[in-house]
PDB file of N, CA and C in Angstrom:
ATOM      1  N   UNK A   1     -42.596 -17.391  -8.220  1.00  0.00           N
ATOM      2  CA  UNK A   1     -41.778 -16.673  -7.254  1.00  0.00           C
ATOM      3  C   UNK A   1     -42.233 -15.213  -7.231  1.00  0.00           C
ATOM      4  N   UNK A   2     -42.627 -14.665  -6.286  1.00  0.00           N
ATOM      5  CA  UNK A   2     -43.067 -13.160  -5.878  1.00  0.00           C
ATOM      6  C   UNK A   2     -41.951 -12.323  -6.459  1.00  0.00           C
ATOM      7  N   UNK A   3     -41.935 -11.249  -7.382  1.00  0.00           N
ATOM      8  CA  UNK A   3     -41.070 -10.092  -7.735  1.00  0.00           C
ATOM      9  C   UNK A   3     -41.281  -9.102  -7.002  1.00  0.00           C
ATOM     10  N   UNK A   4     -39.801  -8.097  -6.597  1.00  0.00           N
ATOM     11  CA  UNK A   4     -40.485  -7.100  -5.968  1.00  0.00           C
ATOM     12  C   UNK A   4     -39.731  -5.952  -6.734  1.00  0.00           C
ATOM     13  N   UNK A   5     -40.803  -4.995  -7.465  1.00  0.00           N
ATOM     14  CA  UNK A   5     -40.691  -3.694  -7.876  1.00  0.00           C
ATOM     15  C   UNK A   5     -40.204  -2.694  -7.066  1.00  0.00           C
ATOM     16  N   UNK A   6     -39.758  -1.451  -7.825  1.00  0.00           N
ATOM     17  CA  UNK A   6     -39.394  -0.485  -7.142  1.00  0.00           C
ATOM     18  C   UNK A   6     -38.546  -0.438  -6.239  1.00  0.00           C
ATOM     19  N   UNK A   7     -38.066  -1.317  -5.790  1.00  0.00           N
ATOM     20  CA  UNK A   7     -37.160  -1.626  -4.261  1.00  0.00           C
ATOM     21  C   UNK A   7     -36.329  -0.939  -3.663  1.00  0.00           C
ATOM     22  N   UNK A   8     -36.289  -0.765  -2.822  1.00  0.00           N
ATOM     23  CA  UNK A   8     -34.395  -0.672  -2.185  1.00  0.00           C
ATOM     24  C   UNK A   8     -34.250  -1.204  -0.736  1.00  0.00           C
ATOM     25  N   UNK A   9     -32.947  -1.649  -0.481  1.00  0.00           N
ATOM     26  CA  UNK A   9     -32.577  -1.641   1.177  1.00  0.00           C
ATOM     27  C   UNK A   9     -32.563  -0.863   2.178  1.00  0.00           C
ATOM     28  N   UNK A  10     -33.111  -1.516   3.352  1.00  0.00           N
ATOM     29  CA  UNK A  10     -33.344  -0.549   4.287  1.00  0.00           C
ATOM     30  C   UNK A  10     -32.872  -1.220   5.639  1.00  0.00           C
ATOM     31  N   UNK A  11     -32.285  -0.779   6.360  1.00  0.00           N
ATOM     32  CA  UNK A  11     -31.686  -0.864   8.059  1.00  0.00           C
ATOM     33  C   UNK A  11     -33.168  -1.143   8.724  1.00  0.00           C
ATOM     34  N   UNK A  12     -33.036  -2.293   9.268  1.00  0.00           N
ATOM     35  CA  UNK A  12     -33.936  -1.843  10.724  1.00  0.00           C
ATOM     36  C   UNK A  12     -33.081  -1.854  12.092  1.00  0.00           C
ATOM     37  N   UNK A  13     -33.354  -1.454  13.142  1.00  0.00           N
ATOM     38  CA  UNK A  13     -33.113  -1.503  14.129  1.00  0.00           C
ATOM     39  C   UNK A  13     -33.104   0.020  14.972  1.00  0.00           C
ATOM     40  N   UNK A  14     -33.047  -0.006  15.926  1.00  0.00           N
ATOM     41  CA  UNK A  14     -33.049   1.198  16.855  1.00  0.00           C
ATOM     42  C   UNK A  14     -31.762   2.074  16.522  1.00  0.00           C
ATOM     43  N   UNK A  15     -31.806   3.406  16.331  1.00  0.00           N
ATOM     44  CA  UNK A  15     -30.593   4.000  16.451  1.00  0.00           C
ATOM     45  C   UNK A  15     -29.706   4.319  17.289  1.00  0.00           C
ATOM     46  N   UNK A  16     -29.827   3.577  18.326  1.00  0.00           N
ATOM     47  CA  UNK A  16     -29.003   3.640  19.281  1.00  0.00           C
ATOM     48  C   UNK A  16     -27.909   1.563  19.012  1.00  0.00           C
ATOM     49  N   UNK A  17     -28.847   1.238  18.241  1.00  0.00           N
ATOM     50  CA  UNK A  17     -27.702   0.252  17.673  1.00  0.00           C
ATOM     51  C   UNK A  17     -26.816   0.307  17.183  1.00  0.00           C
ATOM     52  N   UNK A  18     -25.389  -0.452  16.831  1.00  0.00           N
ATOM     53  CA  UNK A  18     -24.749  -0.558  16.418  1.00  0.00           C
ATOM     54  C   UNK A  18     -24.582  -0.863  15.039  1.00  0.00           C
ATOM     55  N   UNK A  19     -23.928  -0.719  14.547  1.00  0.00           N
ATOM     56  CA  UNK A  19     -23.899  -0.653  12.734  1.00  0.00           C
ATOM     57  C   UNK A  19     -23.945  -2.556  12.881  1.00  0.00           C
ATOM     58  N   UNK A  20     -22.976  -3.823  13.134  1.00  0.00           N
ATOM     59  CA  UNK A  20     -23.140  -4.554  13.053  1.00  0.00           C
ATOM     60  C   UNK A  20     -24.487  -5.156  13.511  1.00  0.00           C
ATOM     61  N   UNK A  21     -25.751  -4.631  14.523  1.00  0.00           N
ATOM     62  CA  UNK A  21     -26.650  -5.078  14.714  1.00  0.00           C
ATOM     63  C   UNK A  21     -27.723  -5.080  13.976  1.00  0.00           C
ATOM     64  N   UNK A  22     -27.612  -3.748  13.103  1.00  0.00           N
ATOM     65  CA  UNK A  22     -29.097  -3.466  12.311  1.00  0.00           C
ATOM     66  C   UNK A  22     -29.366  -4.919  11.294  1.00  0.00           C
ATOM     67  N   UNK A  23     -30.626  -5.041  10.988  1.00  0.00           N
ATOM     68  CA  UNK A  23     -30.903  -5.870  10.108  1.00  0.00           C
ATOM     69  C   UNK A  23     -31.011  -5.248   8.631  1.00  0.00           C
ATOM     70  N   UNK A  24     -30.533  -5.882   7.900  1.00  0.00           N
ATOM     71  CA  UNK A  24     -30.901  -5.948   6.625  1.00  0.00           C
ATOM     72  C   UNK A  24     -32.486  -6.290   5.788  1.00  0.00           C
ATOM     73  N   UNK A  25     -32.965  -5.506   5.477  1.00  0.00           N
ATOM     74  CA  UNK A  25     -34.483  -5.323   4.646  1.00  0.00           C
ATOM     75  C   UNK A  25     -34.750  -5.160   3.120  1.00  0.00           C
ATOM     76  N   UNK A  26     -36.009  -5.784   2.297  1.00  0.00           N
ATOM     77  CA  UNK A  26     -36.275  -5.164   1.424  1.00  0.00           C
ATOM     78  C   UNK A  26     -37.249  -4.695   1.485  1.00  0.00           C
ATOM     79  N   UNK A  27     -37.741  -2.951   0.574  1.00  0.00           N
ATOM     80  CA  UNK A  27     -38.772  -2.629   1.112  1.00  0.00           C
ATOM     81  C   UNK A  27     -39.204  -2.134  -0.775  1.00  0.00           C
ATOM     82  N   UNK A  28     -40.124  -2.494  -1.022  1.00  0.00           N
ATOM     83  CA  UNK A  28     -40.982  -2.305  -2.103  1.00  0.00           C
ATOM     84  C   UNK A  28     -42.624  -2.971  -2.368  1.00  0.00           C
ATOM     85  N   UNK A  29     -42.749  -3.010  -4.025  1.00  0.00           N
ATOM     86  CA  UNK A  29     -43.576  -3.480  -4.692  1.00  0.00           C
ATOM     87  C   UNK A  29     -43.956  -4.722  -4.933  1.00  0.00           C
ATOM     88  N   UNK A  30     -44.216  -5.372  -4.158  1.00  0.00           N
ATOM     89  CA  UNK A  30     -44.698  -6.995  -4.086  1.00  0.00           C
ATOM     90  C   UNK A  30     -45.904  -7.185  -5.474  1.00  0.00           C
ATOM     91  N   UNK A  31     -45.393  -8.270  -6.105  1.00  0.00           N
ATOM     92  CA  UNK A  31     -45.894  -8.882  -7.351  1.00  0.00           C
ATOM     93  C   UNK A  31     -46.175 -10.398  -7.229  1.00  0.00           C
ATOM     94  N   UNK A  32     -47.078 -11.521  -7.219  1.00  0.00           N
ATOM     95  CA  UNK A  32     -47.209 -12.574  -7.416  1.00  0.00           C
ATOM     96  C   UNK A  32     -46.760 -13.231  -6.129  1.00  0.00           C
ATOM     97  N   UNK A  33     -47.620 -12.469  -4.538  1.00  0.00           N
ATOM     98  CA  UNK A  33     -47.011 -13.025  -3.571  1.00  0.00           C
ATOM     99  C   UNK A  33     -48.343 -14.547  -2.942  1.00  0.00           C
ATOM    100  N   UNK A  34     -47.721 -15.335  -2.321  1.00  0.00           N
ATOM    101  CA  UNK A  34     -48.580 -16.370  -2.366  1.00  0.00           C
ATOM    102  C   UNK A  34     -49.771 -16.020  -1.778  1.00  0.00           C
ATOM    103  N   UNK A  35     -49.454 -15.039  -0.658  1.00  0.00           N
ATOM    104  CA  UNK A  35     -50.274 -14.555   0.475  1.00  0.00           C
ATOM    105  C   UNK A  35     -51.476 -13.853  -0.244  1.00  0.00           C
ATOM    106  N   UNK A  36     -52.929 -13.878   0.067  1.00  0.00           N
ATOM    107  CA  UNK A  36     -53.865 -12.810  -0.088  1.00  0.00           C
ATOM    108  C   UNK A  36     -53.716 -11.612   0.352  1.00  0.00           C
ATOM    109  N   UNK A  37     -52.599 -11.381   1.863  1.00  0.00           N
ATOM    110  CA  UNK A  37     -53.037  -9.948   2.290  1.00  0.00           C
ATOM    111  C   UNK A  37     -51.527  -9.893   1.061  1.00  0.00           C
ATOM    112  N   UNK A  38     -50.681 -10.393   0.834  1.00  0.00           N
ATOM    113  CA  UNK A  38     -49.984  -9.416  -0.105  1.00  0.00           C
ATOM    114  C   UNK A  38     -50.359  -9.106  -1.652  1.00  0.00           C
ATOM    115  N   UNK A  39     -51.900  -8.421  -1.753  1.00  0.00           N
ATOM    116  CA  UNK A  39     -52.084  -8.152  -3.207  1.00  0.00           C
ATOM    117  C   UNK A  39     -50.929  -7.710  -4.160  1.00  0.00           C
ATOM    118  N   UNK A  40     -51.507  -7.549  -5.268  1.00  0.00           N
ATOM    119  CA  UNK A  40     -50.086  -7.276  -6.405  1.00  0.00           C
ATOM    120  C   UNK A  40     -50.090  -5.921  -5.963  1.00  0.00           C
ATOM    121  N   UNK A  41     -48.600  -5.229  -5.990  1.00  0.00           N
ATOM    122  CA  UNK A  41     -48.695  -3.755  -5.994  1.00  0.00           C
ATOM    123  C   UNK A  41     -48.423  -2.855  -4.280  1.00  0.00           C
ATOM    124  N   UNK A  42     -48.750  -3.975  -3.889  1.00  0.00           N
ATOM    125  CA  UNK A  42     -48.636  -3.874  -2.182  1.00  0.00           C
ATOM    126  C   UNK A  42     -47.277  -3.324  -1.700  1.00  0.00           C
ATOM    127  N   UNK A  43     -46.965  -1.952  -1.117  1.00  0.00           N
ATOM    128  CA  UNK A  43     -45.662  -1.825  -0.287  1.00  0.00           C
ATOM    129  C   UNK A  43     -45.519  -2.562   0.520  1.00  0.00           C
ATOM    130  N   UNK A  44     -44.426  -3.517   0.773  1.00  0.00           N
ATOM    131  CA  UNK A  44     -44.118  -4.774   1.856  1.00  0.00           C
ATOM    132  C   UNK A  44     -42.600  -3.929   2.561  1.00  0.00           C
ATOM    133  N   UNK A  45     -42.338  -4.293   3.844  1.00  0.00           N
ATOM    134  CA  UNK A  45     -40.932  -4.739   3.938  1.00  0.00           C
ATOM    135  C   UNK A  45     -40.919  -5.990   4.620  1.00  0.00           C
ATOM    136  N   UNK A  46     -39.943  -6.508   4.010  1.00  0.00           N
ATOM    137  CA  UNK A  46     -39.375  -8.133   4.347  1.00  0.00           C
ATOM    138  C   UNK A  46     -39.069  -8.408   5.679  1.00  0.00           C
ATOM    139  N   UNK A  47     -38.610  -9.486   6.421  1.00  0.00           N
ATOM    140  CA  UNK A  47     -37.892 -10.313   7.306  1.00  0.00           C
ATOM    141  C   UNK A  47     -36.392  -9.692   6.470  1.00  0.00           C
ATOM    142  N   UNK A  48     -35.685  -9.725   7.663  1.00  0.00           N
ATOM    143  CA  UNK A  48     -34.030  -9.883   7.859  1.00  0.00           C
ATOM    144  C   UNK A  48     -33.605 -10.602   6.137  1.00  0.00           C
ATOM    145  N   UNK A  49     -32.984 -10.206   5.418  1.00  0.00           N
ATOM    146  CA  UNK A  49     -32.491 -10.882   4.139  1.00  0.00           C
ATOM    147  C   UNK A  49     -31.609 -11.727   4.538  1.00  0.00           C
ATOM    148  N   UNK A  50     -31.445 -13.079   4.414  1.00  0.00           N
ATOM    149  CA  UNK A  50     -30.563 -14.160   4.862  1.00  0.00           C
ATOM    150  C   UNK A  50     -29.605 -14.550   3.859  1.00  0.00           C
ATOM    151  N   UNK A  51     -30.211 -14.387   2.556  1.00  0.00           N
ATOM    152  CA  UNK A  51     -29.389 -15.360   1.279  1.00  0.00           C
ATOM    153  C   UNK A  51     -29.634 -14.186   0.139  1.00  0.00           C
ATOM    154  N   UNK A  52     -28.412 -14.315  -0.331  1.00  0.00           N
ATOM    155  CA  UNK A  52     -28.632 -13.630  -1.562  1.00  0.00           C
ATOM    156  C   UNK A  52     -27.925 -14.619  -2.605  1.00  0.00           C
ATOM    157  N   UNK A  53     -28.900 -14.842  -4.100  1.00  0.00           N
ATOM    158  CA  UNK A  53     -27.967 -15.273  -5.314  1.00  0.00           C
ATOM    159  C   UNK A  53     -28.322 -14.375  -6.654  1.00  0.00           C
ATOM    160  N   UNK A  54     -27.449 -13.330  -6.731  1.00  0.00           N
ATOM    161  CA  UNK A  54     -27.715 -12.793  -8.093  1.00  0.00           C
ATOM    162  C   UNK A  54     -28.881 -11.843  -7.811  1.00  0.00           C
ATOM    163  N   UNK A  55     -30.165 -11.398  -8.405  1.00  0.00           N
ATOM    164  CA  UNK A  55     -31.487 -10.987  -7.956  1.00  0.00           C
ATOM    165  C   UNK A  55     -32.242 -11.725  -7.662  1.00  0.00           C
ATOM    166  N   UNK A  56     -31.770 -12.677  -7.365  1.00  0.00           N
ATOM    167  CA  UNK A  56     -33.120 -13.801  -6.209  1.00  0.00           C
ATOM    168  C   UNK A  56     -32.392 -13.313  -4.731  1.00  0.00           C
ATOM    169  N   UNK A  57     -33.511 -13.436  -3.899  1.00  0.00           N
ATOM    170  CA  UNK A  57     -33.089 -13.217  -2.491  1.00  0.00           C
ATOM    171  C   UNK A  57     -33.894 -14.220  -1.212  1.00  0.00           C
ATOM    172  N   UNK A  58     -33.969 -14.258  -0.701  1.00  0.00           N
ATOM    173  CA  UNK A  58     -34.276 -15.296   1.025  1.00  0.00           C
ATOM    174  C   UNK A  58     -34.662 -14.543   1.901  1.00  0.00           C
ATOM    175  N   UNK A  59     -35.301 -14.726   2.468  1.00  0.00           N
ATOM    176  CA  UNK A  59     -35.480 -13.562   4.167  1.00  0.00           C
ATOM    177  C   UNK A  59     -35.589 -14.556   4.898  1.00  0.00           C
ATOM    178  N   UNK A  60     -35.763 -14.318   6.406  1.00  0.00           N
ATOM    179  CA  UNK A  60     -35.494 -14.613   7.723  1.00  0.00           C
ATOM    180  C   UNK A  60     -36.899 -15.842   8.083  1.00  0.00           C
ATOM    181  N   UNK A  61     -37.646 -15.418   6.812  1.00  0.00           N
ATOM    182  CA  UNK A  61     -39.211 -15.967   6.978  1.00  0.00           C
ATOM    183  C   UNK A  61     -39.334 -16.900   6.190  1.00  0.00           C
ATOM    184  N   UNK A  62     -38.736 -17.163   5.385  1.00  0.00           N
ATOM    185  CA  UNK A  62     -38.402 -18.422   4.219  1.00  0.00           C
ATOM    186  C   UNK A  62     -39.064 -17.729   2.791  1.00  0.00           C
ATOM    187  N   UNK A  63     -39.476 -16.607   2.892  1.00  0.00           N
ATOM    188  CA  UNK A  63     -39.631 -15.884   1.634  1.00  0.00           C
ATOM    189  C   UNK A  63     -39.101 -15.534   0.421  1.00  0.00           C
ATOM    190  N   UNK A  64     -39.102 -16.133  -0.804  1.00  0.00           N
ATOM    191  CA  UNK A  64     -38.062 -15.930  -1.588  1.00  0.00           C
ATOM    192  C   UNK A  64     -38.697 -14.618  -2.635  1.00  0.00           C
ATOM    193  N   UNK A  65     -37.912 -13.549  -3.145  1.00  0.00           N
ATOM    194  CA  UNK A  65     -38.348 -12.821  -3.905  1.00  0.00           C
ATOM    195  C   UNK A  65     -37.163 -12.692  -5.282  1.00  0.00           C
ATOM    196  N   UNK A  66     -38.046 -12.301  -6.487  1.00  0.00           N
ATOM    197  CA  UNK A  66     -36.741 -12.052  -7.369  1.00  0.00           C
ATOM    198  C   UNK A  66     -36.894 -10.554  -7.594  1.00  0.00           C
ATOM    199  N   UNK A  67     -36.187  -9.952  -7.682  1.00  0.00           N
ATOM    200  CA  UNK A  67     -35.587  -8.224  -7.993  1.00  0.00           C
ATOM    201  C   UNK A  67     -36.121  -8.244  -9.085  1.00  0.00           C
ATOM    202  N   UNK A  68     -36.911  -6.956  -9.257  1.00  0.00           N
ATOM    203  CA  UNK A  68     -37.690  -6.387 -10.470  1.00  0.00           C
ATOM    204  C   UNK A  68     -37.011  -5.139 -10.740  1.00  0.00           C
ATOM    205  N   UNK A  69     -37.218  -4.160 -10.971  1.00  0.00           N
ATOM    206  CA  UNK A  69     -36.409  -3.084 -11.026  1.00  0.00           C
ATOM    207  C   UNK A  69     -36.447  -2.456  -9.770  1.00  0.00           C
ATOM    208  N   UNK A  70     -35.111  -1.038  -9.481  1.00  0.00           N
ATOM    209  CA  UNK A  70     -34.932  -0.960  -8.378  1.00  0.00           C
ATOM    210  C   UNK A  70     -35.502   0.708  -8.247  1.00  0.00           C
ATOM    211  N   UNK A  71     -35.554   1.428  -6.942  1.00  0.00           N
ATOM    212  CA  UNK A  71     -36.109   2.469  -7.476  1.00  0.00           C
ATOM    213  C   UNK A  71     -35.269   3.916  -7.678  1.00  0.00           C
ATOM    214  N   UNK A  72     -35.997   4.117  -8.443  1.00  0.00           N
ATOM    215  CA  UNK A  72     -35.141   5.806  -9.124  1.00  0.00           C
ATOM    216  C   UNK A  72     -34.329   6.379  -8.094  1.00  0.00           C
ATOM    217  N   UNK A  73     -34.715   6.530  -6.935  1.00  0.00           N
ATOM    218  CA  UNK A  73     -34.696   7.393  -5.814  1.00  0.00           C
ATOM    219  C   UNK A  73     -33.305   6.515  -5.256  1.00  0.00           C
ATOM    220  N   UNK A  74     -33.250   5.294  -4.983  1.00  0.00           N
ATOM    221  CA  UNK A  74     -32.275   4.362  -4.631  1.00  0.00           C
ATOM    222  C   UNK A  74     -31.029   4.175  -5.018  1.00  0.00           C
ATOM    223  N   UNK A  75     -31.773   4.126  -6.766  1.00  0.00           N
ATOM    224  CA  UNK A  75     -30.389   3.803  -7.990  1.00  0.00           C
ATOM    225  C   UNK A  75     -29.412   5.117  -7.835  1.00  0.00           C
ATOM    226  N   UNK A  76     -30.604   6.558  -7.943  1.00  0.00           N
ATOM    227  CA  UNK A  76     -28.997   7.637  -7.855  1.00  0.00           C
ATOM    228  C   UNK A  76     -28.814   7.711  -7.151  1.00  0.00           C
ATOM    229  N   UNK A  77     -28.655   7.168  -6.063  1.00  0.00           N
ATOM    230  CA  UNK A  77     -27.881   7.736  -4.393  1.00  0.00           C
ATOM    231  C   UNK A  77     -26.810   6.371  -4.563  1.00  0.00           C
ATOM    232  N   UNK A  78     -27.147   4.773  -5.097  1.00  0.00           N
ATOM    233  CA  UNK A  78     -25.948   3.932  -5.199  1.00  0.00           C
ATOM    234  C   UNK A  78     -25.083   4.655  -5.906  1.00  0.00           C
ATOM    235  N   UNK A  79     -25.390   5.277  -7.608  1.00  0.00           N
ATOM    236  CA  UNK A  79     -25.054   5.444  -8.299  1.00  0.00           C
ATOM    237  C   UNK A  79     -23.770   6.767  -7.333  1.00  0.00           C
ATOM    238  N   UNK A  80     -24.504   7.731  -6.880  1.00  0.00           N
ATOM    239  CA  UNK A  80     -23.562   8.764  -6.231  1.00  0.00           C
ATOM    240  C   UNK A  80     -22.644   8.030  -4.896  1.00  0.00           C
ATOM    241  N   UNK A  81     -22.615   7.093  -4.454  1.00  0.00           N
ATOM    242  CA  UNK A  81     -22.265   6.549  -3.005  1.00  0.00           C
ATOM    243  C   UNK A  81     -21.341   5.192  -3.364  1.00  0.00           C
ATOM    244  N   UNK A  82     -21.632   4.079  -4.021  1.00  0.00           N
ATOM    245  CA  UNK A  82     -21.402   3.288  -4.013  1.00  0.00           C
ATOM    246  C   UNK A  82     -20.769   2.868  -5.838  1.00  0.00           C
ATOM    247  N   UNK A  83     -19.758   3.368  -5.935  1.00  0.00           N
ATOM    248  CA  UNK A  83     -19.597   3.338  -7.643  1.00  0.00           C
ATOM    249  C   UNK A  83     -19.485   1.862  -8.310  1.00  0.00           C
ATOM    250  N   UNK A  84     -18.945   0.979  -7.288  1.00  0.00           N
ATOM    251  CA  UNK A  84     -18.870  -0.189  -7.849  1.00  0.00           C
ATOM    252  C   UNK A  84     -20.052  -1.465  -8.255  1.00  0.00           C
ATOM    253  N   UNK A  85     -21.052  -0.703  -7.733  1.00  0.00           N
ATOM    254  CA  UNK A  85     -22.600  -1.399  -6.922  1.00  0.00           C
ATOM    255  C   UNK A  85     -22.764  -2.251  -8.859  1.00  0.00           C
ATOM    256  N   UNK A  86     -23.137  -3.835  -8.468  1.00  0.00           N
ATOM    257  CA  UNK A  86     -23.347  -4.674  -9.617  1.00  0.00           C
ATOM    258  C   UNK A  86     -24.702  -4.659 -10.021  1.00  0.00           C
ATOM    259  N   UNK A  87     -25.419  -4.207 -10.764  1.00  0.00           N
ATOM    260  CA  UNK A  87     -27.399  -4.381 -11.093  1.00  0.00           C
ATOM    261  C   UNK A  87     -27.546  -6.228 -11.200  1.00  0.00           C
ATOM    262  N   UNK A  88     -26.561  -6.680 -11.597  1.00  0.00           N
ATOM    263  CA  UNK A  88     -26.234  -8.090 -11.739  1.00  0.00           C
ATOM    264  C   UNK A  88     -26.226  -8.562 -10.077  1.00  0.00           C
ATOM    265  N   UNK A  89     -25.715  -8.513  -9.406  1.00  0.00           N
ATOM    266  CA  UNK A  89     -25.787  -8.861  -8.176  1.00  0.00           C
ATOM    267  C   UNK A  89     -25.916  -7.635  -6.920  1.00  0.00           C
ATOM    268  N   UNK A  90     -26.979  -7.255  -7.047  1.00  0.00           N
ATOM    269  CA  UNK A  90     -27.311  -5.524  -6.340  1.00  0.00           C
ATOM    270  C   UNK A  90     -27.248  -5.755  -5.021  1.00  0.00           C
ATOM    271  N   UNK A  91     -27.832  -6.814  -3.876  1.00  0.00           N
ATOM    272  CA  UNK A  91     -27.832  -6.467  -2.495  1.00  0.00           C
ATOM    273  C   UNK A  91     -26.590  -7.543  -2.236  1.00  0.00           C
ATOM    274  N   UNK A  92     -25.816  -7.353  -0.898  1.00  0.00           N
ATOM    275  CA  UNK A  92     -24.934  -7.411  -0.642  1.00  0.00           C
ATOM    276  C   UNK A  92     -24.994  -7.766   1.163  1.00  0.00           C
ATOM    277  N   UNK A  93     -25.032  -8.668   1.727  1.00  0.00           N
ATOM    278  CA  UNK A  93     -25.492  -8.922   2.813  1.00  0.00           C
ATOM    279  C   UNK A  93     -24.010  -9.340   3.812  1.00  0.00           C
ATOM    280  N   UNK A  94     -23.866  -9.020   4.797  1.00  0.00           N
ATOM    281  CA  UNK A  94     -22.867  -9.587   5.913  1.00  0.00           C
ATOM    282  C   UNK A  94     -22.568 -10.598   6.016  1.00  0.00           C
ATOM    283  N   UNK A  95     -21.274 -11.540   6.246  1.00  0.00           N
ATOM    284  CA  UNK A  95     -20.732 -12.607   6.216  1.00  0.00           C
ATOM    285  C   UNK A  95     -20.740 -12.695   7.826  1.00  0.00           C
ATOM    286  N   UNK A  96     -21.422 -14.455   7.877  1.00  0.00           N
ATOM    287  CA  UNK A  96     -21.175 -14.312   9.621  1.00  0.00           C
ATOM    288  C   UNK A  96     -20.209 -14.415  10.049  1.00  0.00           C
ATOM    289  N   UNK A  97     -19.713 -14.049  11.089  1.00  0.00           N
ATOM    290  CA  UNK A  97     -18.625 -14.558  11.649  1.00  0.00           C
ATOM    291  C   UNK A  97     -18.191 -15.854  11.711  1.00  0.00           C
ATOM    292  N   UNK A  98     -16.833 -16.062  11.613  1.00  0.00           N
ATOM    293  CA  UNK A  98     -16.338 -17.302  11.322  1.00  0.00           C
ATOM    294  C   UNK A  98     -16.287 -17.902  12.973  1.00  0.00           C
ATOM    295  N   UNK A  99     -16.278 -18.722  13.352  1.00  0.00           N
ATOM    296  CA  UNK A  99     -15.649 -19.252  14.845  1.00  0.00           C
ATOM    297  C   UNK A  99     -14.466 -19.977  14.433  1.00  0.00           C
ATOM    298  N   UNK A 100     -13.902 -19.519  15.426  1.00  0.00           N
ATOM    299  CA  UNK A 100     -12.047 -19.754  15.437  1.00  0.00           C
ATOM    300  C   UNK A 100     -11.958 -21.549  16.366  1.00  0.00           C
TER     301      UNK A 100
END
């Protein structure tokens, strides 16, 4: 399974989107990816994150990665922003809407 170093989440979408539209991303250090163009060490960002369990994660592309460490720059801004944030279960993805 590909690890990805250094990491953190990142928004895509246009800023003229809406907070519910942006996609959810990971953007780091790719380790042990199947692909040749993704050598070890490679800055990647992902497909849309679909699934999260724990530090394993899913994207939009059928890509599975496991969380390696996260990065310095990332951790103190959760650490200042988000006090409750789990290292045990770190990304946190949108629940779809239910249909009534």
């Amino acid at each position: 399974m590909p690890r990805m170093e250094n990491w953190s989440t990142s928004l895509r979408g246009s800023p003229y989107d809406p907070p519910e539209l942006m996609i959810l991303t990971l953007v780091g250090q790719v380790y042990g990816h199947k692909e040749e163009r993704h050598y070890d060490g490679k800055w990647i960002r992902t497909s849309e994150i679909v699934k999260v369990e724990g530090r394993t994660l899913t994207t939009g592309s059928g890509s599975v990665y496991h969380l390696g460490s996260i990065d310095p720059k990332f951790r103190r801004w959760l650490k200042k922003n988000v006090p409750d944030w789990d290292w045990r279960n770190p990304v946190v993805t949108k629940e779809p809407p239910h249909a009534e």
